[in-house]
Protein backbone atom coordinates (compact mmCIF):
# COMPACT_ATOMS: atom_id res chain seq x y z
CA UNK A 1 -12.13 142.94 92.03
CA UNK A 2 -13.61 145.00 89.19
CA UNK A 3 -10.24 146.91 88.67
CA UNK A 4 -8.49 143.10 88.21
CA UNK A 5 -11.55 142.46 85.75
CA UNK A 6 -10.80 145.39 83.78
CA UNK A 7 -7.07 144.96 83.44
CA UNK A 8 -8.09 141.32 82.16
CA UNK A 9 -10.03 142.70 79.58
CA UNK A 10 -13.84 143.07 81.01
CA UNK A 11 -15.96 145.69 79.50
CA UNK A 12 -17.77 146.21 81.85
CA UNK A 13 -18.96 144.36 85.31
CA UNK A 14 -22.05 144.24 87.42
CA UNK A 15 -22.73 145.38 90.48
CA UNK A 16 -24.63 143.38 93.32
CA UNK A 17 -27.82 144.20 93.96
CA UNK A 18 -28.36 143.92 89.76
CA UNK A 19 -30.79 145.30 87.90
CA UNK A 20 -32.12 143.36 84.80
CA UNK A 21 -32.56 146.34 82.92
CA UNK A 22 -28.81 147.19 83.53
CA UNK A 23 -28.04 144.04 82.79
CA UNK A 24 -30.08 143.90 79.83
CA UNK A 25 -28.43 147.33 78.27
CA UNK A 26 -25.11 145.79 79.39
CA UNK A 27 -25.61 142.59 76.67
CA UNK A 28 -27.23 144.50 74.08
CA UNK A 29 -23.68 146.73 74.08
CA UNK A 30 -22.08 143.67 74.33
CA UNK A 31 -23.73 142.44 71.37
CA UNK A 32 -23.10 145.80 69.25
CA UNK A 33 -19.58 145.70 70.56
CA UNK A 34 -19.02 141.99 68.77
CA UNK A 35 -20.97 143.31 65.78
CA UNK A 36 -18.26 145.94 65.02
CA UNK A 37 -15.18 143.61 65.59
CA UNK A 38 -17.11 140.52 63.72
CA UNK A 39 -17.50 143.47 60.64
CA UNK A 40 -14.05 145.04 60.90
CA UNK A 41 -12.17 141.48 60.64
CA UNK A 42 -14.54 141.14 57.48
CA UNK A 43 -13.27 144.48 55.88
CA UNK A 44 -9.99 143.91 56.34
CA UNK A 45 -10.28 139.88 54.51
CA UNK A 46 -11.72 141.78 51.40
């Protein structure tokens, strides 16, 4: 299952038992990860 996730484009998965803090850590990358593409499609409009 994760390996199919992956090759459709998942970052990253989560394993069952989860662990809020992982899962925590996993949206806060998330988050920096959409921060970088949101700021790279700016620099290249200017």
């Amino acid at each position: 299952m994760e390996i199919t996730s992956m090759k459709e484009g998942a970052v990253d998965y989560i394993e069952n038992p989860f662990c809020l803090g992982k899962v925590e850590l996993l949206l806060e990358k998330l988050v920096e990860h959409q921060n970088i593409k949101q700021k790279n499609c700016t620099d290249n409009i200017k």
